[in-house]
Structure formats: C-alpha cells, structure tokens
N, C-alpha and C. Protein backbone atom coordinates (compact mmCIF):
# COMPACT_ATOMS: atom_id res chain seq x y z
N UNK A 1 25.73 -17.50 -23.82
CA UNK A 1 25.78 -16.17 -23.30
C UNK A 1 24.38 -15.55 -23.35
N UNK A 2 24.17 -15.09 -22.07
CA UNK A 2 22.84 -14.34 -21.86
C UNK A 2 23.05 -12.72 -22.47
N UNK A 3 21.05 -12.38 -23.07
CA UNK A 3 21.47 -11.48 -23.84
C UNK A 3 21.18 -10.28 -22.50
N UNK A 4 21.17 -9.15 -22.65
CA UNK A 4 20.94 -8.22 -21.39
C UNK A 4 19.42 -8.05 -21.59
N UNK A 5 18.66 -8.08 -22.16
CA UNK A 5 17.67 -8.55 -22.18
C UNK A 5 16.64 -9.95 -21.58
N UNK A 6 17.63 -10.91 -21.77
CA UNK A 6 17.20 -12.05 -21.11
C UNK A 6 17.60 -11.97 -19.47
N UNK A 7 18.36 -11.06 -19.04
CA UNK A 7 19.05 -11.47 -18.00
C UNK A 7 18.39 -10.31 -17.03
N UNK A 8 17.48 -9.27 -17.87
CA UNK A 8 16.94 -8.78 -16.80
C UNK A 8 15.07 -8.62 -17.01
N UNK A 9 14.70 -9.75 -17.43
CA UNK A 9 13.43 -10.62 -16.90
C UNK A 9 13.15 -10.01 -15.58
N UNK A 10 11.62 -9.55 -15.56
CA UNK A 10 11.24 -9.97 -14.00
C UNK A 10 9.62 -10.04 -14.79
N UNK A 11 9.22 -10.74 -13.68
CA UNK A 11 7.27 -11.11 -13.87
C UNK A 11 7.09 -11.98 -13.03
N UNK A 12 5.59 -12.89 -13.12
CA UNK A 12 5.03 -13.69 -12.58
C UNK A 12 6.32 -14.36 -12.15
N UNK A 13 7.35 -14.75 -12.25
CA UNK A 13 8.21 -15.59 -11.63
C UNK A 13 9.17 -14.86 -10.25
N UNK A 14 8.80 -13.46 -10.61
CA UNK A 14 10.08 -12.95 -9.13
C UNK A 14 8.60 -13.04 -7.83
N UNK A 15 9.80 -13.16 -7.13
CA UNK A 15 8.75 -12.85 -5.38
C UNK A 15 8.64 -11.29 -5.33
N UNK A 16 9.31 -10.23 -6.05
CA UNK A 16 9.00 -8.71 -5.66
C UNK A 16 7.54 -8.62 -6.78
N UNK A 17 7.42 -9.61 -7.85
CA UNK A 17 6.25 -8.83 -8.44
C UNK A 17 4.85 -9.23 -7.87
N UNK A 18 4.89 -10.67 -6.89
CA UNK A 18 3.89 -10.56 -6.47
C UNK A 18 3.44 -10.37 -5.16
N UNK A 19 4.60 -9.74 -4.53
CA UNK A 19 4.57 -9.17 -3.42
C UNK A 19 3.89 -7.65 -3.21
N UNK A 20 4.19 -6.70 -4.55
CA UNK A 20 4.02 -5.90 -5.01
C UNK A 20 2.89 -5.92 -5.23
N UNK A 21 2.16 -7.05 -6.40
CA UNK A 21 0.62 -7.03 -7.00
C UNK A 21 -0.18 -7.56 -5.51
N UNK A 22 0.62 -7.74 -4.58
CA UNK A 22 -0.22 -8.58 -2.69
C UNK A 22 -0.86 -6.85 -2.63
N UNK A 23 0.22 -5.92 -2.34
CA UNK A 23 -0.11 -4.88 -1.92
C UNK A 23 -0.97 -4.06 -2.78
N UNK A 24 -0.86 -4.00 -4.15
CA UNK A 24 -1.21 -2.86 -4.77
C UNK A 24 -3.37 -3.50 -4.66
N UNK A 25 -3.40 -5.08 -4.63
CA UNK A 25 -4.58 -5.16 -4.84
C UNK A 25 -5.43 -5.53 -3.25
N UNK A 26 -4.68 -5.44 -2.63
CA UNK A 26 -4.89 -4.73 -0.63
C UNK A 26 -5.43 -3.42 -0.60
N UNK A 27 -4.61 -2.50 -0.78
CA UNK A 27 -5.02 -1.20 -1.14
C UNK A 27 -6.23 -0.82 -1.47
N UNK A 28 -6.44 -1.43 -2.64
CA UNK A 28 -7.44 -1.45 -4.18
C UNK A 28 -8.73 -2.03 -2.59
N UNK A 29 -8.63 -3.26 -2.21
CA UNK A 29 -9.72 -3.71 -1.23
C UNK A 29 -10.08 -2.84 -0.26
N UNK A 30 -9.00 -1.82 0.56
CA UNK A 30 -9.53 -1.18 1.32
C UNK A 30 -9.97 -0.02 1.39
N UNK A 31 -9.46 0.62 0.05
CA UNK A 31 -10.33 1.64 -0.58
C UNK A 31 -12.01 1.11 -0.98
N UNK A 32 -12.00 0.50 -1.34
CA UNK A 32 -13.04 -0.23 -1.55
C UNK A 32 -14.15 -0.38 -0.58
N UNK A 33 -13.42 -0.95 0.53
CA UNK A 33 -13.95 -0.89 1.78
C UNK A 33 -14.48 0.59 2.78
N UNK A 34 -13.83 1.36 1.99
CA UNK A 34 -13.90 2.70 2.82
C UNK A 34 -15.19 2.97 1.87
N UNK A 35 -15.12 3.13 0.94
CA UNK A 35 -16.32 3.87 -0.22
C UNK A 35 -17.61 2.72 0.32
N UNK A 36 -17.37 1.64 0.32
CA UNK A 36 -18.72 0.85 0.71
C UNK A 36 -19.29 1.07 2.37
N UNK A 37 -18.27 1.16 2.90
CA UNK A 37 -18.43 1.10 4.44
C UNK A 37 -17.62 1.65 4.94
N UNK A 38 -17.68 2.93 4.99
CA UNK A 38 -16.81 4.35 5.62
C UNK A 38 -16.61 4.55 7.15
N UNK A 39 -17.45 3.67 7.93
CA UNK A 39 -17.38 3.57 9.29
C UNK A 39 -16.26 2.66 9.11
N UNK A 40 -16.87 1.19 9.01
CA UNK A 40 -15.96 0.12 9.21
C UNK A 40 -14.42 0.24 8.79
N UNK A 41 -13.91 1.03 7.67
CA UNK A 41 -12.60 1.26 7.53
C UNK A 41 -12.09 2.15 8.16
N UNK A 42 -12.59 3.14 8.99
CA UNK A 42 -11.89 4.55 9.67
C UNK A 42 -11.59 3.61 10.82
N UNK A 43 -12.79 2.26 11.51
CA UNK A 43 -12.12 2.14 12.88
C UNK A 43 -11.22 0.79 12.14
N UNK A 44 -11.31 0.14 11.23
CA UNK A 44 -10.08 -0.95 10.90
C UNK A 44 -8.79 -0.09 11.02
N UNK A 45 -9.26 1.18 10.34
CA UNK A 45 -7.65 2.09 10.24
C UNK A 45 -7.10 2.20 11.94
N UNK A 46 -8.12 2.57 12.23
CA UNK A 46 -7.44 2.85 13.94
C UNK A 46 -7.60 4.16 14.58
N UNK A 47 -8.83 4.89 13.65
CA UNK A 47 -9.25 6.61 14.15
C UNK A 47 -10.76 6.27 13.81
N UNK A 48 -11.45 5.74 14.77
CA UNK A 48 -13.28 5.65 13.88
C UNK A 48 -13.62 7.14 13.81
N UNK A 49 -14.90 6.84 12.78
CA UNK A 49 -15.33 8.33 12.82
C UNK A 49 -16.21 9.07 14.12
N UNK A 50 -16.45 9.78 14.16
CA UNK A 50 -17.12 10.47 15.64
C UNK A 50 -18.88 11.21 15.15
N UNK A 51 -19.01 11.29 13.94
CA UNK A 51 -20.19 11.85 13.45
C UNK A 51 -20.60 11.47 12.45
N UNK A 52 -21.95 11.36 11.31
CA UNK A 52 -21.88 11.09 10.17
C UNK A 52 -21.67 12.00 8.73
N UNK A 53 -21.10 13.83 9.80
CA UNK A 53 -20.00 14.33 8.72
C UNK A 53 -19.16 14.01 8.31
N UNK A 54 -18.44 12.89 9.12
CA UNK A 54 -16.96 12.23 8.55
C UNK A 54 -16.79 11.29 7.41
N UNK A 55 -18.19 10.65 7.09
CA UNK A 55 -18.36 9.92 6.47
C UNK A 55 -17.93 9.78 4.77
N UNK A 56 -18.12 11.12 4.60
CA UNK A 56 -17.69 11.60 3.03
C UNK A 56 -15.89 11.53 3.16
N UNK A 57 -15.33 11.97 4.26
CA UNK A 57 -14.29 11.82 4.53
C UNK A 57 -13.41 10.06 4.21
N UNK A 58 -13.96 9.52 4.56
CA UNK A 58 -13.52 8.17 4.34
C UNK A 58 -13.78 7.41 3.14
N UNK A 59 -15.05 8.06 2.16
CA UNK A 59 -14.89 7.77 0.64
C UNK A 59 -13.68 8.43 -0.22
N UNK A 60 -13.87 9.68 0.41
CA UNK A 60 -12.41 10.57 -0.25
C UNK A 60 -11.02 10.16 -0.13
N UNK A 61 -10.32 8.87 1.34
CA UNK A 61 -10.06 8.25 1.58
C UNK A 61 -9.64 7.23 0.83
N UNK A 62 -11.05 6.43 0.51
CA UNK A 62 -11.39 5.06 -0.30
C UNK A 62 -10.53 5.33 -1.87
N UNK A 63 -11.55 6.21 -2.18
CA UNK A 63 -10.88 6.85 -3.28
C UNK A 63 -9.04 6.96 -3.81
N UNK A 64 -9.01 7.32 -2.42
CA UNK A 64 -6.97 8.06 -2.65
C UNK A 64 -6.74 6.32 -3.15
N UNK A 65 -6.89 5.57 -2.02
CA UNK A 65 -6.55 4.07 -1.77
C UNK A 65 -6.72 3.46 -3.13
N UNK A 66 -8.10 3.51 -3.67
CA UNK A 66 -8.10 2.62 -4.80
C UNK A 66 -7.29 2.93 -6.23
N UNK A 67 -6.92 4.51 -5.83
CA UNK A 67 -6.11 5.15 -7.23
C UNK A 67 -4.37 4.69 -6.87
N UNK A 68 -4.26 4.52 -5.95
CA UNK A 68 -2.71 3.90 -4.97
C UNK A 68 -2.70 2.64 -6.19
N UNK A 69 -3.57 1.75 -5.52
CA UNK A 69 -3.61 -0.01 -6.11
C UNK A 69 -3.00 0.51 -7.55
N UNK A 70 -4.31 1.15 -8.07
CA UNK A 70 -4.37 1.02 -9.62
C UNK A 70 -3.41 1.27 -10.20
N UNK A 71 -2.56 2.39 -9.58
CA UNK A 71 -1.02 3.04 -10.26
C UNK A 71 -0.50 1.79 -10.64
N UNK A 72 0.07 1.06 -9.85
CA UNK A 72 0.66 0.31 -9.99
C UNK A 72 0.75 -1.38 -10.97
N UNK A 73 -0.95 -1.17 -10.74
CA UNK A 73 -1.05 -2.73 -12.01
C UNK A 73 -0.81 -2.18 -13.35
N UNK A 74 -0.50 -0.99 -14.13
CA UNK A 74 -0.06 -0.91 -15.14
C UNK A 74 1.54 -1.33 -15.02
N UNK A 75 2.22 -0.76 -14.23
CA UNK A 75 3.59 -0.91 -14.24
C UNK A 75 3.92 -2.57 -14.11
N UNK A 76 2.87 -3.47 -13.12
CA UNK A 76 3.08 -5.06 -13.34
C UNK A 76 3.35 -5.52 -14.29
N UNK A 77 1.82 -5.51 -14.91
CA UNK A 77 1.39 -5.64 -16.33
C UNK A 77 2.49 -5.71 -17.61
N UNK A 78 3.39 -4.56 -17.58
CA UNK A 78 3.72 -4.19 -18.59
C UNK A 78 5.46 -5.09 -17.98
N UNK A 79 5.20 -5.48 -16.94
CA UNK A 79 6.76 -5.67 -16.42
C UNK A 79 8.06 -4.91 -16.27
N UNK A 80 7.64 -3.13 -15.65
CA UNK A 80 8.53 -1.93 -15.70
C UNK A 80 8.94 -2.11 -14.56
N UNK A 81 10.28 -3.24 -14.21
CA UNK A 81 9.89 -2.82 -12.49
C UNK A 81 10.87 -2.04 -12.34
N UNK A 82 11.97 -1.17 -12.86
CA UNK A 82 12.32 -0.04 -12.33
C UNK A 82 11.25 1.12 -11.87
N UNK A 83 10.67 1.17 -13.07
CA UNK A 83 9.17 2.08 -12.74
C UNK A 83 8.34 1.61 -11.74
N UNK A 84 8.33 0.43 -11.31
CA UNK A 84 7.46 -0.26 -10.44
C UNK A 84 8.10 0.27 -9.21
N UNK A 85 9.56 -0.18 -9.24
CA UNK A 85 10.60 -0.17 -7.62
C UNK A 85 10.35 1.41 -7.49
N UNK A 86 10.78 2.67 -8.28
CA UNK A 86 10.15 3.37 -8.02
C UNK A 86 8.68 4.25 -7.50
N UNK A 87 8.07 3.86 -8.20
CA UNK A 87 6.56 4.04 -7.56
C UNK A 87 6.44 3.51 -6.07
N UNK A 88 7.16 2.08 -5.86
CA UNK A 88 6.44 1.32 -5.21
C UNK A 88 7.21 2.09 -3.81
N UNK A 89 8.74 2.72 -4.02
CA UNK A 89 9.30 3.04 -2.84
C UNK A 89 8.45 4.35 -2.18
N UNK A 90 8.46 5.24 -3.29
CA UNK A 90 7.99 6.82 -3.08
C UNK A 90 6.72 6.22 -2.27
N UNK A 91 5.69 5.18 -2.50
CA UNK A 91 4.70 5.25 -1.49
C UNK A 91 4.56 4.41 -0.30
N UNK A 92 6.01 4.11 0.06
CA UNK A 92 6.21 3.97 1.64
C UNK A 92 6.15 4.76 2.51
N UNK A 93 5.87 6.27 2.14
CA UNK A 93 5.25 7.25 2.83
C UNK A 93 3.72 7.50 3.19
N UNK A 94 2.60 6.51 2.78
CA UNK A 94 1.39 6.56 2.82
C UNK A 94 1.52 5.50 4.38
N UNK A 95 2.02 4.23 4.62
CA UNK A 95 1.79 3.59 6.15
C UNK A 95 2.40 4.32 6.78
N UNK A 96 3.80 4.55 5.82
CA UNK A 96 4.06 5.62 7.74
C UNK A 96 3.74 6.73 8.35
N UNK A 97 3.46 7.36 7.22
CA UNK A 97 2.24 8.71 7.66
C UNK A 97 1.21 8.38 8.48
N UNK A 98 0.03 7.13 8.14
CA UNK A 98 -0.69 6.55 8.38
C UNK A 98 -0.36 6.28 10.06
N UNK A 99 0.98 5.35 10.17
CA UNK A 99 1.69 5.11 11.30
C UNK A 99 1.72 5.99 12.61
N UNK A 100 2.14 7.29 11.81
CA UNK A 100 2.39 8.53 12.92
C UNK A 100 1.25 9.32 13.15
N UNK A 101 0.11 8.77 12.20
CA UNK A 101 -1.26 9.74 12.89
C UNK A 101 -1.90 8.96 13.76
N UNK A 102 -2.03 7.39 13.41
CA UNK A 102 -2.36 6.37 14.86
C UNK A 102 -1.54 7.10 16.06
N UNK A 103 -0.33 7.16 15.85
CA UNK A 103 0.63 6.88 16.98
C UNK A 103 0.23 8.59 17.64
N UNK A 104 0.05 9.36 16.81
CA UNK A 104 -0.34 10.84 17.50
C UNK A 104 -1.59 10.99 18.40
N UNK A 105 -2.73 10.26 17.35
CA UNK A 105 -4.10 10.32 17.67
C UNK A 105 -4.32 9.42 18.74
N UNK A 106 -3.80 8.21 18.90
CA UNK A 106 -4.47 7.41 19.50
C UNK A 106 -3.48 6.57 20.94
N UNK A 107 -2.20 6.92 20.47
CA UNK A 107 -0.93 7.26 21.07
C UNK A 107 -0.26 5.73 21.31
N UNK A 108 0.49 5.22 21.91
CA UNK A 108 1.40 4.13 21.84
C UNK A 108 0.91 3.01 22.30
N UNK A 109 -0.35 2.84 22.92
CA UNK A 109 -1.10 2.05 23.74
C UNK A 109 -1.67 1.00 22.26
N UNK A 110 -1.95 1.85 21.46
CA UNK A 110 -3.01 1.44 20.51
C UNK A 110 -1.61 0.22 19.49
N UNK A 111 -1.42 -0.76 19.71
CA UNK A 111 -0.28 -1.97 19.41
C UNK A 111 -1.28 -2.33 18.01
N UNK A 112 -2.41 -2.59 17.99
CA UNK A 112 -3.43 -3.39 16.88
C UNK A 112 -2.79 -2.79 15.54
N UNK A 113 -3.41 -1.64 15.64
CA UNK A 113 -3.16 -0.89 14.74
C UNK A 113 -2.00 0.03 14.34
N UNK A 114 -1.15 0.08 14.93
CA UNK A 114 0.05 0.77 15.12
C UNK A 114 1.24 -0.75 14.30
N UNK A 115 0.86 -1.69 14.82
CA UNK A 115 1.47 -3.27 13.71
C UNK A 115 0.83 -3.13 12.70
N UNK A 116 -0.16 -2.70 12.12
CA UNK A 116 -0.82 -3.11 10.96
C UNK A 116 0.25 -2.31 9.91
N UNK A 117 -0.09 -0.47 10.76
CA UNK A 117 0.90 0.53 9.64
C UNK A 117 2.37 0.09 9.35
N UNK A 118 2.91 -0.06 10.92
CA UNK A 118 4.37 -0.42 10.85
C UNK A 118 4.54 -1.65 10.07
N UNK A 119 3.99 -3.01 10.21
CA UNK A 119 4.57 -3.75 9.71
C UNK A 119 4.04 -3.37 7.93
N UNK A 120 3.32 -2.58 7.77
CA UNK A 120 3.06 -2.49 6.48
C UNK A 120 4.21 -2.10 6.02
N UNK A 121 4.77 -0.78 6.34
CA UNK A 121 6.26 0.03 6.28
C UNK A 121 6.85 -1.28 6.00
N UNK A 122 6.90 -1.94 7.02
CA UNK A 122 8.20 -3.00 6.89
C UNK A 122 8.31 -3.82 5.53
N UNK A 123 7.11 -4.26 5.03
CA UNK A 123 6.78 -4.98 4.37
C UNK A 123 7.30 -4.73 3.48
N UNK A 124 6.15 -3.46 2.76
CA UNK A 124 7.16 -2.66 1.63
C UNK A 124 8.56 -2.03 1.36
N UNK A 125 9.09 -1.98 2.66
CA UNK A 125 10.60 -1.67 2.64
C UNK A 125 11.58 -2.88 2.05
N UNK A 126 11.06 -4.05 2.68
CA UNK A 126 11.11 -5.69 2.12
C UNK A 126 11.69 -5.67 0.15
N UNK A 127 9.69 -5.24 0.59
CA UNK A 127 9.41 -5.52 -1.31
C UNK A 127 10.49 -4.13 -2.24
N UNK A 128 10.22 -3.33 -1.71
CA UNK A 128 11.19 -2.10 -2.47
C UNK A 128 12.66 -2.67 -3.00
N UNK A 129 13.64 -3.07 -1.73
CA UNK A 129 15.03 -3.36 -1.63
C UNK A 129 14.81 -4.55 -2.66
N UNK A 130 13.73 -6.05 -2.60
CA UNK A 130 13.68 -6.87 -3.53
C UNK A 130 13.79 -5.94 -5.10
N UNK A 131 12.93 -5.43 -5.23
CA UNK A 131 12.61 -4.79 -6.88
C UNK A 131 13.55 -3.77 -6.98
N UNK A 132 14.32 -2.99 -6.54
CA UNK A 132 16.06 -2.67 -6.98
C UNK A 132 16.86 -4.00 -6.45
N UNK A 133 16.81 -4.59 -6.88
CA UNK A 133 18.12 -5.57 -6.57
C UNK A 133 18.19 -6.27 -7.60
N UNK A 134 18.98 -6.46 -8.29
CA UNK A 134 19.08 -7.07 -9.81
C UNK A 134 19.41 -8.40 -9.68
C-alpha cells in the first residue's frame, strides 16, 4: 500500500515539470534577449520598435520576462506543483494578451507571430491541465 505521500510524487520524472521548466527558462531567454537587444526582441515579438525612445521600453519588457521565468524555478525546485499548476495557469494571460496586441496592432495577416503567441497559449493550456491532473 502506497503512502499518500508516495503517491503524489511529481519531479524530474513527470512531463508537466519539464514542460513547465521548457517554458519558465524560454521566458528567462527572452527577457534576456530584450535587455541585451531591445530591437531584436520587439520585432521577434511581432511590434518592432519605431524610434530609439522605445528602447528602454523593451528592457522594462526584458525585465517583466525574466522575473516570469524566475517565479517559477523556485516552485520546480522545491517540487510544489499545486503552487506550480497554479502560478503556471494564472500566467496564460501574458501570450494571450501578447496574442491580442499582435492581432490588434498588426492585424490577422501577421500568421508568424500570431502562431508563436497562440500556440504558446496552447502549449501552456497543455502543460496547466497536465500539472492539475493527479
């Protein structure tokens, strides 16, 4: 007989924790990418910048991004994945936000980048339903 402890294990062995640590250290890179090279991530995002006032804009950006990643490798780490499935759902609102300002700004034409947000959504909707599911 399994103890309830043994039986609710998750870590390096589930597919939600390193599906989870895929994204949180993606993030972590493209924040990264924005603070080093603030052009190159505004047009990867799919809105380039238009002046080099914007530029501070896309470290502030970088910034949000790399504090996103980081939330989350404590909760790995420690193996909280209720705390994890939580965190990790509440910020399925960052691609699709992301999603609907491509899709506003740049409008339905723009497929590149409009798959990147959406399937991100998707992704994490994926990984979420994995990490509540016992």
């Amino acid at each position: 007989m399994k103890t309830k402890h043994q039986t609710q294990q998750w870590g390096i062995r589930s597919v939600s924790f390193w599906m989870t640590l895929l994204i949180a250290l993606g993030i972590i890179f493209v924040g990264a990418r924005f603070i080093i090279n603030p052009n190159a991530g505004a047009s990867d995002f799919g809105i380039p910048f238009s002046n080099a006032y914007d530029l501070p804009f896309g470290r502030i950006k970088g910034i949000r991004d790399i504090f996103s990643g980081i939330a989350l490798l404590p909760l790995l780490l420690l193996r909280m994945r209720s705390a994890t499935a939580w965190v990790f759902t509440s910020a399925i609102i960052v691609p699709a936000t992301d999603f609907l300002i491509v899709l506003s700004t740049n409008g339905p034409a723009d497929i590149a980048h409009l798959l990147i947000h959406g399937l991100t959504v998707v992704y994490m909707a994926i990984t979420s339903f994995l990490l509540f599911k016992s």
